[in-house]
N, C-alpha and C. Protein backbone atom coordinates (compact mmCIF):
# COMPACT_ATOMS: atom_id res chain seq x y z
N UNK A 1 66.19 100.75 119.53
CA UNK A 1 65.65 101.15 118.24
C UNK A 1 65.92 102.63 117.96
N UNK A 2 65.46 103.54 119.19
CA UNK A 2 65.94 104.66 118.90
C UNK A 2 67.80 105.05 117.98
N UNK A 3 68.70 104.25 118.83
CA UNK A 3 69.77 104.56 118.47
C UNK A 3 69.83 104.29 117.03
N UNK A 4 69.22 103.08 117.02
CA UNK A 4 69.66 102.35 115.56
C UNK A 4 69.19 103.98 114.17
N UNK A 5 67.60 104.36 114.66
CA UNK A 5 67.43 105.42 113.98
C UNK A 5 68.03 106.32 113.85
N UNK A 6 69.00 107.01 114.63
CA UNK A 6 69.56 107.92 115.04
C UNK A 6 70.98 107.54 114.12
N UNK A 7 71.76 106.35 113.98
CA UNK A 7 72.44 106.23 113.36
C UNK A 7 72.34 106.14 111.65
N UNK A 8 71.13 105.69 111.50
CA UNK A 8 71.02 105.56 109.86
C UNK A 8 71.02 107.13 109.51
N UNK A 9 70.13 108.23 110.51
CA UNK A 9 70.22 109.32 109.98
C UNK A 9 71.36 110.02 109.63
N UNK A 10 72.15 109.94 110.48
CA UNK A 10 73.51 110.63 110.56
C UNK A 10 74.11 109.81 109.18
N UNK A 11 73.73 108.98 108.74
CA UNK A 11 74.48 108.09 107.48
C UNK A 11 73.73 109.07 106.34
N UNK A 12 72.68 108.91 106.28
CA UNK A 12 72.14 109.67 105.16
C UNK A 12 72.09 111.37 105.01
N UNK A 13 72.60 111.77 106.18
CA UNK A 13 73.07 113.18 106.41
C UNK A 13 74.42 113.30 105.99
N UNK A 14 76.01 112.32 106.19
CA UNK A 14 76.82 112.44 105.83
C UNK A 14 76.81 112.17 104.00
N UNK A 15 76.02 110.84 103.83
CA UNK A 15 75.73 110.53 102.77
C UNK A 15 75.66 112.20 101.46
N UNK A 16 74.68 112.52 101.96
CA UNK A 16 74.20 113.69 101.47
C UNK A 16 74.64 114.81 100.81
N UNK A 17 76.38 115.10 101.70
CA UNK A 17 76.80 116.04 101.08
C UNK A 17 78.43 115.07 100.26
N UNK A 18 77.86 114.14 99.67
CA UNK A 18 79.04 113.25 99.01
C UNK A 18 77.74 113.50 97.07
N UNK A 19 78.38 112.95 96.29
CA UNK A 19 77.89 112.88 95.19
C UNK A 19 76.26 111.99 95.21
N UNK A 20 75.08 112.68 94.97
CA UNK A 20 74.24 111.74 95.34
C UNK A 20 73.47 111.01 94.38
N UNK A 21 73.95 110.88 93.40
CA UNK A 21 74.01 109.72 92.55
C UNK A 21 74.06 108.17 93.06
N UNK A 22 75.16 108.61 94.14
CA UNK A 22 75.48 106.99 95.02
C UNK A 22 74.82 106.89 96.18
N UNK A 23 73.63 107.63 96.80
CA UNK A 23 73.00 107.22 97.81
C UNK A 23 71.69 106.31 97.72
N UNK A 24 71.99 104.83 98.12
CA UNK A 24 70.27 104.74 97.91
C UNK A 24 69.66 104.12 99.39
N UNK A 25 68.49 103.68 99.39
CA UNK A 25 67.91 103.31 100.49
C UNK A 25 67.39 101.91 100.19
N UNK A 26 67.85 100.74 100.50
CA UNK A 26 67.88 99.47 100.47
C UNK A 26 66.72 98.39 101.67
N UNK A 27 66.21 97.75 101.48
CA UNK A 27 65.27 96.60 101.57
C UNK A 27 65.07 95.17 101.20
N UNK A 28 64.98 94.44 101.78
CA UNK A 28 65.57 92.57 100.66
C UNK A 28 64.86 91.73 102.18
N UNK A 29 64.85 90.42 101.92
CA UNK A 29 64.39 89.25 102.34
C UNK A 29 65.93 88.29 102.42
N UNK A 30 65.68 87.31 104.38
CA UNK A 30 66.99 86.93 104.37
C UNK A 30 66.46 85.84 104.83
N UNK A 31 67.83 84.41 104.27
CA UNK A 31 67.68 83.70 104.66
C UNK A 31 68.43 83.10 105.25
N UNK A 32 68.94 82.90 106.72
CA UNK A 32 70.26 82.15 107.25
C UNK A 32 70.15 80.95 107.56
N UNK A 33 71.25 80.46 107.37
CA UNK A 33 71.52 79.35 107.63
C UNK A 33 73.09 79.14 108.56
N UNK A 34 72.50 78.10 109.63
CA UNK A 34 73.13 77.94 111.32
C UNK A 34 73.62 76.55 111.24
N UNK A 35 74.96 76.62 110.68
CA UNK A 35 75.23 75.24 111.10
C UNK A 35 76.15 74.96 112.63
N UNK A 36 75.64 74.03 113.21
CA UNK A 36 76.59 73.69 114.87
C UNK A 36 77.27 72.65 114.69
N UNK A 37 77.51 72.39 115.67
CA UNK A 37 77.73 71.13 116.33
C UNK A 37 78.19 71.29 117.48
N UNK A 38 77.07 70.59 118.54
CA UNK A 38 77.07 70.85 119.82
C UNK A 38 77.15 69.16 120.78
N UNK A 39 78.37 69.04 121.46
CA UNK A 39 78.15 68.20 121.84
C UNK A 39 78.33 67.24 120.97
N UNK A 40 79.28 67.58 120.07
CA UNK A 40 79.69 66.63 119.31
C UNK A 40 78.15 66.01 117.82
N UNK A 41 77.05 66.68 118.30
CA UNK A 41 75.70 66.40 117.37
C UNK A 41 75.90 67.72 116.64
N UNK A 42 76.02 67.58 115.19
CA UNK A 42 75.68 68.56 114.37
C UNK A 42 73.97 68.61 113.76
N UNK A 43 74.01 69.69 113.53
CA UNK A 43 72.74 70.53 112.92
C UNK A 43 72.50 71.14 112.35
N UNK A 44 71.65 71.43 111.56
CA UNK A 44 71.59 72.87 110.65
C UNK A 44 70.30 73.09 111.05
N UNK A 45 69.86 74.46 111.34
CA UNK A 45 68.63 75.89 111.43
C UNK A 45 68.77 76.69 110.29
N UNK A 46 67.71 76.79 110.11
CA UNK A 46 67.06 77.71 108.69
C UNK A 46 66.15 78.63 109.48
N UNK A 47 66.68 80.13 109.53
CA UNK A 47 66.28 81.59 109.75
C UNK A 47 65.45 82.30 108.84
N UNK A 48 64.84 82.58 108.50
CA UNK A 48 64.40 83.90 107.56
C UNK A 48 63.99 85.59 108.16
N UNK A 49 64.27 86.42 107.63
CA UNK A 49 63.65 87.61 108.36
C UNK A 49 63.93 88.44 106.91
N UNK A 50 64.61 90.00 107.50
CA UNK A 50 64.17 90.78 106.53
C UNK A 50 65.25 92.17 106.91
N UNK A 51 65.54 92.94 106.19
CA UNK A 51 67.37 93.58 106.32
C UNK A 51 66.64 95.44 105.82
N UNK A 52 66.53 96.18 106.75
CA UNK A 52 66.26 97.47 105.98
C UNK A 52 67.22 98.58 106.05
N UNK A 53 67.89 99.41 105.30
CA UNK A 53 68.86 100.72 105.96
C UNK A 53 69.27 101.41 104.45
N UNK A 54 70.35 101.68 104.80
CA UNK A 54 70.89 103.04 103.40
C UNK A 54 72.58 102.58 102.65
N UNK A 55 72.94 103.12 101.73
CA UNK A 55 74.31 102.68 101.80
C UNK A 55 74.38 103.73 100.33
N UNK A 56 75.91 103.65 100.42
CA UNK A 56 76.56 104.78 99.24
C UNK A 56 77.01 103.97 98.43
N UNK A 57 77.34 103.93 96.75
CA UNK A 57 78.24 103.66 95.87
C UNK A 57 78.97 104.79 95.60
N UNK A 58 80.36 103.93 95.79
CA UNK A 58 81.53 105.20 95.39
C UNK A 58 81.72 104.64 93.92
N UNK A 59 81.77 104.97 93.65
CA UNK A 59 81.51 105.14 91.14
C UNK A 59 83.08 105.39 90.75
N UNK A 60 83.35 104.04 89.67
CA UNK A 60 84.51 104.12 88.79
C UNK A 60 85.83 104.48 89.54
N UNK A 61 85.86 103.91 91.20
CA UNK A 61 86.93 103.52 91.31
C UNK A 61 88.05 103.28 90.53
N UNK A 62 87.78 101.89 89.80
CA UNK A 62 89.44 102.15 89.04
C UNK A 62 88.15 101.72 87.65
N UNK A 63 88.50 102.54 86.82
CA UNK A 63 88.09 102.53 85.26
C UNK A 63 86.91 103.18 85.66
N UNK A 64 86.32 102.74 84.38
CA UNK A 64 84.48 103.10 84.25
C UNK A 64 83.81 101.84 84.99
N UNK A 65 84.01 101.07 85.41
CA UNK A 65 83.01 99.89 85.77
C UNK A 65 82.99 99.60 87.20
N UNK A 66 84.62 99.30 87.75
CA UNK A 66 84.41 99.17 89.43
C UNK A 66 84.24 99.83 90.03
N UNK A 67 82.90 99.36 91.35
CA UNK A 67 82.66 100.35 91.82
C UNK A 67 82.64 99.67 93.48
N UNK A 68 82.37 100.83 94.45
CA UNK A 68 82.35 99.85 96.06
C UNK A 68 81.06 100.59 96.02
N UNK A 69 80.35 99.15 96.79
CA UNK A 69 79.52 99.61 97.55
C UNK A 69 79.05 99.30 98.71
N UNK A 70 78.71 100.36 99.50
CA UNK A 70 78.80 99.96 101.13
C UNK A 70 77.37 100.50 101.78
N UNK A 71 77.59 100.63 103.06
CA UNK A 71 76.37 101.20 103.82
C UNK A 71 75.95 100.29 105.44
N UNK A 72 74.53 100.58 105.86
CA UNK A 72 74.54 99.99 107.03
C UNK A 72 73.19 99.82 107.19
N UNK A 73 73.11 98.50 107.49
CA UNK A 73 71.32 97.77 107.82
C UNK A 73 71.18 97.08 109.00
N UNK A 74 69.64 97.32 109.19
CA UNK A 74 69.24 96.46 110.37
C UNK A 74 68.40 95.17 109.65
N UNK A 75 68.99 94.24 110.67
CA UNK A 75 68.30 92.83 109.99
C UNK A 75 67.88 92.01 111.18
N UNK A 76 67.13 91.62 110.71
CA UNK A 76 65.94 90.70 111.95
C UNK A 76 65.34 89.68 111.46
N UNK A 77 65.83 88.13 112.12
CA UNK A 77 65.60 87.02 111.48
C UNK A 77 65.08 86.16 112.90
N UNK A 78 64.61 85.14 112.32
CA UNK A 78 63.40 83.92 113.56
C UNK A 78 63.38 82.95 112.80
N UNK A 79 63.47 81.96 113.92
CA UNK A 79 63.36 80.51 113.22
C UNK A 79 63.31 79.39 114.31
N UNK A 80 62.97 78.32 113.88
CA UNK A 80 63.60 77.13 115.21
C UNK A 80 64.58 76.71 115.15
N UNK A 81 64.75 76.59 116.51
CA UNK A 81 66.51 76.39 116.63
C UNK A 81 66.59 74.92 117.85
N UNK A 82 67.90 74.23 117.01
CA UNK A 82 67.62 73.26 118.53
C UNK A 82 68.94 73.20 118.97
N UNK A 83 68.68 72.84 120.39
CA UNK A 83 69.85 73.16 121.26
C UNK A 83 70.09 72.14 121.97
N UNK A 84 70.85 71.69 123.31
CA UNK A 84 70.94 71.18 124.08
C UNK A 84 71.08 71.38 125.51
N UNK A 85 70.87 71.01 126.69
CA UNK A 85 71.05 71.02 127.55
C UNK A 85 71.74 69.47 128.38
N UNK A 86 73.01 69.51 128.82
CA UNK A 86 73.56 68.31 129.09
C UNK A 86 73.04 66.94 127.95
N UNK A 87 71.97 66.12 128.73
CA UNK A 87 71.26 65.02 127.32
C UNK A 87 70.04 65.69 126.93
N UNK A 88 69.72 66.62 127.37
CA UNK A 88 68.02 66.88 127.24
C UNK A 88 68.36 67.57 126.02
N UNK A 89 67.49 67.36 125.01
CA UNK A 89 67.16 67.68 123.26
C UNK A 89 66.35 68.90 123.44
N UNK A 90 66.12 70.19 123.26
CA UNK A 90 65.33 71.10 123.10
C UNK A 90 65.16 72.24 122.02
N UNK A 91 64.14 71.88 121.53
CA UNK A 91 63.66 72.97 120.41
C UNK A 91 62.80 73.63 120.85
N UNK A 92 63.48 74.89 120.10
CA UNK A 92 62.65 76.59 120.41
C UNK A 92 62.42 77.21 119.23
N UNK A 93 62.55 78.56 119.54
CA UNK A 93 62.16 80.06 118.66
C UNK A 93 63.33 80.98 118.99
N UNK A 94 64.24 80.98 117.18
CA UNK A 94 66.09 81.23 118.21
C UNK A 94 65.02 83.08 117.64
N UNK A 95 65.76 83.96 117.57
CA UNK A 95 65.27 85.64 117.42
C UNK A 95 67.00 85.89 117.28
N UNK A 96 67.02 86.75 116.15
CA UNK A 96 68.26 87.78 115.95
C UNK A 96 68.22 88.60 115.70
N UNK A 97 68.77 89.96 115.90
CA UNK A 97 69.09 91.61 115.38
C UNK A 97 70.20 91.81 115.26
N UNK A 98 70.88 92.46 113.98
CA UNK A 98 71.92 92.66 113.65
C UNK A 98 72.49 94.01 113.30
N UNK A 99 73.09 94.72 113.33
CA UNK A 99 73.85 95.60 112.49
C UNK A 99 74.33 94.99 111.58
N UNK A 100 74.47 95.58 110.10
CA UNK A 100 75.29 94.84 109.08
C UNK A 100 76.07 95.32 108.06
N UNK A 101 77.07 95.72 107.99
CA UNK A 101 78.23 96.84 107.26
C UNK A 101 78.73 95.98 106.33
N UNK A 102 78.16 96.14 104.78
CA UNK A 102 78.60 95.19 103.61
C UNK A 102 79.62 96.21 102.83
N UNK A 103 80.92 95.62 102.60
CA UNK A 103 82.20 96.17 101.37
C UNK A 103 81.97 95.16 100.69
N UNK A 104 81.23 95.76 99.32
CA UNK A 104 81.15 94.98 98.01
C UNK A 104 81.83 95.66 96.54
N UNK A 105 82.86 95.08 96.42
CA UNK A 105 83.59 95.23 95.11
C UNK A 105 82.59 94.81 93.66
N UNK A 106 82.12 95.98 93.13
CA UNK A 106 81.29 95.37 92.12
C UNK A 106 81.86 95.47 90.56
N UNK A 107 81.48 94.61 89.99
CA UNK A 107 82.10 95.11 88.23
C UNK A 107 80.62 95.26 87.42
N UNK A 108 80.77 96.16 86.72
CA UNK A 108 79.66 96.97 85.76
C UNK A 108 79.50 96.22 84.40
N UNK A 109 78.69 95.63 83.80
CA UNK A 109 78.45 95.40 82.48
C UNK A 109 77.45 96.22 81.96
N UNK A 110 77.78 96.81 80.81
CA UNK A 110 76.79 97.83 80.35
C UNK A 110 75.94 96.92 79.03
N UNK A 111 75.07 96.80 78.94
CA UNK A 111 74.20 96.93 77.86
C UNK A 111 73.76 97.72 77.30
N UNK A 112 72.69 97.21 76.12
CA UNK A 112 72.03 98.00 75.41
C UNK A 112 70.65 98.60 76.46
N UNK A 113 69.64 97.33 76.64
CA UNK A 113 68.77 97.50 77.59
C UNK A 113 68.89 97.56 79.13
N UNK A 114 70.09 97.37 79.71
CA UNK A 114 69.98 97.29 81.08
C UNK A 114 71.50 96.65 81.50
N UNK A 115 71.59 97.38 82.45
CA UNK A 115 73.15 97.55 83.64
C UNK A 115 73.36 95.82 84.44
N UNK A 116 73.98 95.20 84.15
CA UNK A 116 74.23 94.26 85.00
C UNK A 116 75.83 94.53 85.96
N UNK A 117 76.00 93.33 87.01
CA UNK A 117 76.84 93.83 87.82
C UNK A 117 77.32 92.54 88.43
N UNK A 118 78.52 91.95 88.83
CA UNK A 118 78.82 91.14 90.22
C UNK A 118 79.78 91.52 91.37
N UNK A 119 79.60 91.09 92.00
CA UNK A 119 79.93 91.72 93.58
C UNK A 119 80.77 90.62 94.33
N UNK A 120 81.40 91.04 95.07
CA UNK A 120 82.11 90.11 96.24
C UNK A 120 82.82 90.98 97.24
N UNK A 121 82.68 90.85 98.16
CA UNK A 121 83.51 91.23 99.40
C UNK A 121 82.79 90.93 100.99
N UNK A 122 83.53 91.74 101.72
CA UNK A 122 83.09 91.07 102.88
C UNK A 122 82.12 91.55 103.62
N UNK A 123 81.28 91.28 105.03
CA UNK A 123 80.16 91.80 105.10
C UNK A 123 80.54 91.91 106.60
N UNK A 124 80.40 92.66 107.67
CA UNK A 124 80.44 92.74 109.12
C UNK A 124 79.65 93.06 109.88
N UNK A 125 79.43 91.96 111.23
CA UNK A 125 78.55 91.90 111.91
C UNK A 125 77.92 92.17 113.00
N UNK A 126 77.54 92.93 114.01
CA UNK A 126 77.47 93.27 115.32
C UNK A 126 75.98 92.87 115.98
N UNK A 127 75.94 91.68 116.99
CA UNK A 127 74.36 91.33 117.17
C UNK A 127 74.17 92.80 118.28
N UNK A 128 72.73 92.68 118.03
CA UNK A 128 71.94 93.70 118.76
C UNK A 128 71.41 92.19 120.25
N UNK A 129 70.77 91.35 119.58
CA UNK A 129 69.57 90.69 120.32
C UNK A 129 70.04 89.39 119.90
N UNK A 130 69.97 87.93 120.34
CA UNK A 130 70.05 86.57 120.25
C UNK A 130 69.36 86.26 121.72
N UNK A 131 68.12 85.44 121.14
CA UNK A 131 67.15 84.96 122.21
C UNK A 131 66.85 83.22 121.89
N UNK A 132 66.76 82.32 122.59
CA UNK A 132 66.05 81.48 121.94
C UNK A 132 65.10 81.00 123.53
N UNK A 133 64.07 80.68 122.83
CA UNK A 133 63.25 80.83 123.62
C UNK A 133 62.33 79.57 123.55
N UNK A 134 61.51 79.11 124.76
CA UNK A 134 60.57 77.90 124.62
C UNK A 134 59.66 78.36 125.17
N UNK A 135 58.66 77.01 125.71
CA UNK A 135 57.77 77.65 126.63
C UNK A 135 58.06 77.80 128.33
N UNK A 136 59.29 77.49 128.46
CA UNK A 136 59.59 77.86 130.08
C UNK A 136 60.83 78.42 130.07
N UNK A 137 60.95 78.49 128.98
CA UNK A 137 62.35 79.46 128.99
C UNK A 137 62.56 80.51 128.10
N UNK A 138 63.88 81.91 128.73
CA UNK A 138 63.74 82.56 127.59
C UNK A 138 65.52 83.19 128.02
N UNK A 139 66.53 82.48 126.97
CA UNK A 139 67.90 82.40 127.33
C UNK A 139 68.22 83.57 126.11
N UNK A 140 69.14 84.37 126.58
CA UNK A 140 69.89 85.64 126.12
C UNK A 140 71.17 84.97 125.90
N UNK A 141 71.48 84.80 124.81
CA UNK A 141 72.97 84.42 124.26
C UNK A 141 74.12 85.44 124.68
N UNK A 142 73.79 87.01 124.68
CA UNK A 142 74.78 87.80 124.81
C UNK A 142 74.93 87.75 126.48
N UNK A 143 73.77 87.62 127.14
CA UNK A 143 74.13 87.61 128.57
C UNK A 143 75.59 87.70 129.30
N UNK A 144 75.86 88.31 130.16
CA UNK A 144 77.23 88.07 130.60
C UNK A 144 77.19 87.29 131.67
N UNK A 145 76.10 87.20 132.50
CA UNK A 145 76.00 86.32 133.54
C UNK A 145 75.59 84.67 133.20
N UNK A 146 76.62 84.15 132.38
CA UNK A 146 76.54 83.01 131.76
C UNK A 146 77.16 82.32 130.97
N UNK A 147 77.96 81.09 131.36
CA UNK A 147 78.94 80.71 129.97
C UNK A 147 78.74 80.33 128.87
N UNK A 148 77.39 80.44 128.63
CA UNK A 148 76.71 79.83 127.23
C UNK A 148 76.48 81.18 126.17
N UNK A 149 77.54 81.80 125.91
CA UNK A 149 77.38 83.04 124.66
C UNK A 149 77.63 82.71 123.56
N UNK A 150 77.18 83.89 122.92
CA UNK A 150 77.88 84.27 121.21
C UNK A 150 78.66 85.74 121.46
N UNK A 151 79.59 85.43 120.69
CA UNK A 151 80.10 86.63 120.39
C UNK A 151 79.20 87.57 119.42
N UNK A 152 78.96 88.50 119.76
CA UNK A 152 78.55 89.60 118.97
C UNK A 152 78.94 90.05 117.55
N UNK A 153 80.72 89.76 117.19
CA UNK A 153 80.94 89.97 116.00
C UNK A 153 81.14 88.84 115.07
N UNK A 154 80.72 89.13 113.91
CA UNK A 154 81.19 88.18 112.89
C UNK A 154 81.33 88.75 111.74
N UNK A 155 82.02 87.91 110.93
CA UNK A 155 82.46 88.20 109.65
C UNK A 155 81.78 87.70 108.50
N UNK A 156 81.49 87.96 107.31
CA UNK A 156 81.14 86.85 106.73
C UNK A 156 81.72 87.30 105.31
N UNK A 157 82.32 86.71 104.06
CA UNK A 157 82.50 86.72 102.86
C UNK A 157 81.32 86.35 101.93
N UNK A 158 81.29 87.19 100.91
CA UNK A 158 80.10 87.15 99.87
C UNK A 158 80.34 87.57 98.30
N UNK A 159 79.67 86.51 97.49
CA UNK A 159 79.49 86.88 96.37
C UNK A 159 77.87 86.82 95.71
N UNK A 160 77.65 87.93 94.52
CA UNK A 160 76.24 87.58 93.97
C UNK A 160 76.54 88.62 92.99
N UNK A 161 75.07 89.11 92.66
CA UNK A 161 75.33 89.84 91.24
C UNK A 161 73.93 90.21 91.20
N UNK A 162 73.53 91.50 90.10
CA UNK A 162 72.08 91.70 90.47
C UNK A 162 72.49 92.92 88.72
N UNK A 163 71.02 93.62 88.93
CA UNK A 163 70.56 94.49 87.19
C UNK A 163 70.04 95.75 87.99
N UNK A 164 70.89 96.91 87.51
CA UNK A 164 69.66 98.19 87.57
C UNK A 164 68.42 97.92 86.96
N UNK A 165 67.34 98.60 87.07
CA UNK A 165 66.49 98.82 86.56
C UNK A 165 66.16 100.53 86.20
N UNK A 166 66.12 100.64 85.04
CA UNK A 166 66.26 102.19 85.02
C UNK A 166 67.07 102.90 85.64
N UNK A 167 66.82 104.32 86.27
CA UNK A 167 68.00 105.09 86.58
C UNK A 167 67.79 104.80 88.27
N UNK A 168 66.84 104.60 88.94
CA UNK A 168 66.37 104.70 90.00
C UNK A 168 66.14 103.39 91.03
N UNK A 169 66.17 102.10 90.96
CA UNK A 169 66.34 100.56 90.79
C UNK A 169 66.94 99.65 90.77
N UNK A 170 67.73 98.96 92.09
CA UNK A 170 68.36 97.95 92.20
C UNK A 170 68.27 96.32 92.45
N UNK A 171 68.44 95.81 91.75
CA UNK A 171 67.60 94.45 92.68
C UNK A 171 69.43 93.15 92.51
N UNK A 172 69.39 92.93 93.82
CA UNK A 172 70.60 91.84 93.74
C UNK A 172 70.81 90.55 94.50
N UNK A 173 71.22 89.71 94.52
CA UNK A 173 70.83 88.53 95.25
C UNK A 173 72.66 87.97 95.37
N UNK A 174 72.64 87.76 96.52
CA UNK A 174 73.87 86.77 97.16
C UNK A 174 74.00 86.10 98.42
N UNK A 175 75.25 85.38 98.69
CA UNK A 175 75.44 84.80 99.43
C UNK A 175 76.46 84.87 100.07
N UNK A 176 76.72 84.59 101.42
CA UNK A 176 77.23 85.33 102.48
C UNK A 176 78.24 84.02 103.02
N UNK A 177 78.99 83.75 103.43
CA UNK A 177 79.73 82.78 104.31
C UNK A 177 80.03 82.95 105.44
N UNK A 178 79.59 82.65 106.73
CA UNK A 178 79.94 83.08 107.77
C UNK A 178 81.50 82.00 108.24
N UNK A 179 82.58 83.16 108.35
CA UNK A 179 83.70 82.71 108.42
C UNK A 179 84.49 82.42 110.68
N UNK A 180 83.68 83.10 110.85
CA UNK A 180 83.96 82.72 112.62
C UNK A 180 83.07 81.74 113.23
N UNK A 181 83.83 81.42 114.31
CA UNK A 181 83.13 80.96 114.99
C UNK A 181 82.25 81.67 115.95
N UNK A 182 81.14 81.50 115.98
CA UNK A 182 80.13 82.30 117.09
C UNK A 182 79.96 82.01 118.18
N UNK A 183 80.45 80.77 118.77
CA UNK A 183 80.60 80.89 120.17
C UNK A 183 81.71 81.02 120.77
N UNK A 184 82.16 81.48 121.91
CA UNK A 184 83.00 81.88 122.46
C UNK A 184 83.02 81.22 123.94
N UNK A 185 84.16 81.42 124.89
CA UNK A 185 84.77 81.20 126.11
C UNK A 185 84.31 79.84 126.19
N UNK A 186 83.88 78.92 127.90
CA UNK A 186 84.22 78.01 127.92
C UNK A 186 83.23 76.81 126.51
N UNK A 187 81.75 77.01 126.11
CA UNK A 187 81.17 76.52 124.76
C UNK A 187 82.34 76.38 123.55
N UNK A 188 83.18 77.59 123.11
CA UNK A 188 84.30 77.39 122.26
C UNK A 188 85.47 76.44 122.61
N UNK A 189 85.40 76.69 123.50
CA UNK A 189 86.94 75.63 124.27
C UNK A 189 86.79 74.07 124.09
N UNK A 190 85.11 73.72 124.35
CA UNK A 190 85.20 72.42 124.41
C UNK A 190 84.32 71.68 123.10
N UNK A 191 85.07 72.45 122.09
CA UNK A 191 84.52 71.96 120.78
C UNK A 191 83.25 72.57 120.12
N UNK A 192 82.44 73.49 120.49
CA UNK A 192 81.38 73.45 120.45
C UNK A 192 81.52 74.44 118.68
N UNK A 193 80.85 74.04 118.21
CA UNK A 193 80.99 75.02 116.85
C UNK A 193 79.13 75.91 116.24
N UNK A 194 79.50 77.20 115.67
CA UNK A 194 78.16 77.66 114.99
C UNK A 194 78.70 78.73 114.15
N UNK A 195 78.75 78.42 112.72
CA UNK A 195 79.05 79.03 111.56
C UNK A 195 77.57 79.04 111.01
N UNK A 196 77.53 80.56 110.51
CA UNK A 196 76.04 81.34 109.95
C UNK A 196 76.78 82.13 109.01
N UNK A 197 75.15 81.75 107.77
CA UNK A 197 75.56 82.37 106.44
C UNK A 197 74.21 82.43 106.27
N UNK A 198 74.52 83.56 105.19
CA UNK A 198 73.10 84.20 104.89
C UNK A 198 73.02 84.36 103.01
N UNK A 199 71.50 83.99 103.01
CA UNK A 199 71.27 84.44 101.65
C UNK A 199 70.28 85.89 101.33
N UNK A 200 70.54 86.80 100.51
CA UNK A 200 70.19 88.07 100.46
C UNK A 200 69.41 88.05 99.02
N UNK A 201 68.06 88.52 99.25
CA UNK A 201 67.47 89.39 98.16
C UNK A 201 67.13 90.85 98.59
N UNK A 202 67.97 91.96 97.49
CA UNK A 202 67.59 93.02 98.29
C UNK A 202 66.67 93.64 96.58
N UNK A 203 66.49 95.07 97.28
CA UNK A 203 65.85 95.92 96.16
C UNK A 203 66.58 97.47 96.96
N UNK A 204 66.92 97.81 95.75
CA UNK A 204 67.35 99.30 96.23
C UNK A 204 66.84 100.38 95.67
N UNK A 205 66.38 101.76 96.34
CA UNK A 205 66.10 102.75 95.45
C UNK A 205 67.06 103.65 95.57
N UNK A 206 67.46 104.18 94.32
CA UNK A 206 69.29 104.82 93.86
C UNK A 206 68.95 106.42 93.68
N UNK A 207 69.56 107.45 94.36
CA UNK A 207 69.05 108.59 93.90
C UNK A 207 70.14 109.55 93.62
């Protein structure tokens, strides 16, 4: 946690001496969704948690309207998750932490009363934490002492769209596609699949 702090600061310190019109500090509600198939049984898990950090808009890229916007959040989601072990069926409590570095290409519509916008680009992923846990167990996905991982990175593609509110006020909502596969070594080899996508409500304050 420390680091994670330590890094947003240094963002909003570099941030700082750029135009600060485009710095804001961002907050939203998430919802993922885990589809597998393990063992040949597919599934879907439904996550929810919650995404907090900072990010810059670089302004009128090309014209008056496109703009990027980027930055870096921590996100932390829980849910039940079911898994397998050889035949044995087991449901738990999966836990995730993420780093999350979104490039969003946005286009500007101006109104009379209020700024609208849509967005698409890609979003990148680095886990901190993947736990899933029961009551006699408590398995670390990143573990290295174990062939049952996730890879740490992922990718995901996204589109959505959202309204300033006044000068100070962002609110936007999209959706995410998780484009890799998340498991890796011998789990990847023998079919095993888990594609995660996420849905985003954020709120931003723009300064």
């Amino acid at each position: 946690m420390k680091k994670i702090i330590l890094t947003i600061a240094a963002i909003i310190l570099a941030a700082s001496v750029l135009d600060a019109r485009g710095l804001n500090i961002t907050a939203g509600y998430n919802t993922g969704i885990a589809k597998q198939t393990w063992n040949g049984t597919r599934s879907t898990d439904i996550y929810n948690g919650f995404n907090v950090g900072v990010g810059y808009t670089f302004r009128e890229i090309v014209g008056d309207h496109v703009n990027i916007a980027t930055g870096l959040q921590y996100v932390n989601m829980f849910g039940k998750k079911n898994t397998y072990d050889e035949d044995l069926k087991m449901k738990g409590q999966q836990v995730d932490s993420y780093l999350q570095l979104p490039v969003r290409f946005t286009y500007l519509f101006d109104t009379e009363n209020c700024d609208f916008f849509l967005f698409a680009g890609p979003k990148f992923l680095f886990g901190l934490r993947s736990q899933f846990r029961t009551d006699d167990l408590n398995f670390n996905w990143y573990a290295r002492d174990t062939e049952q991982q996730y890879s740490r990175f992922n990718l995901m593609l996204g589109v959505g769209g959202g309204m300033y509110i006044g000068e100070h006020f962002r609110l936007s909502l999209g959706y995410d596609w998780g484009v890799l596969n998340r498991y890796k070594g011998d789990l990847k080899n023998l079919g095993n699949k888990l594609y995660q996508s996420m849905v985003t409500v954020n709120v931003a304050m723009c300064f």
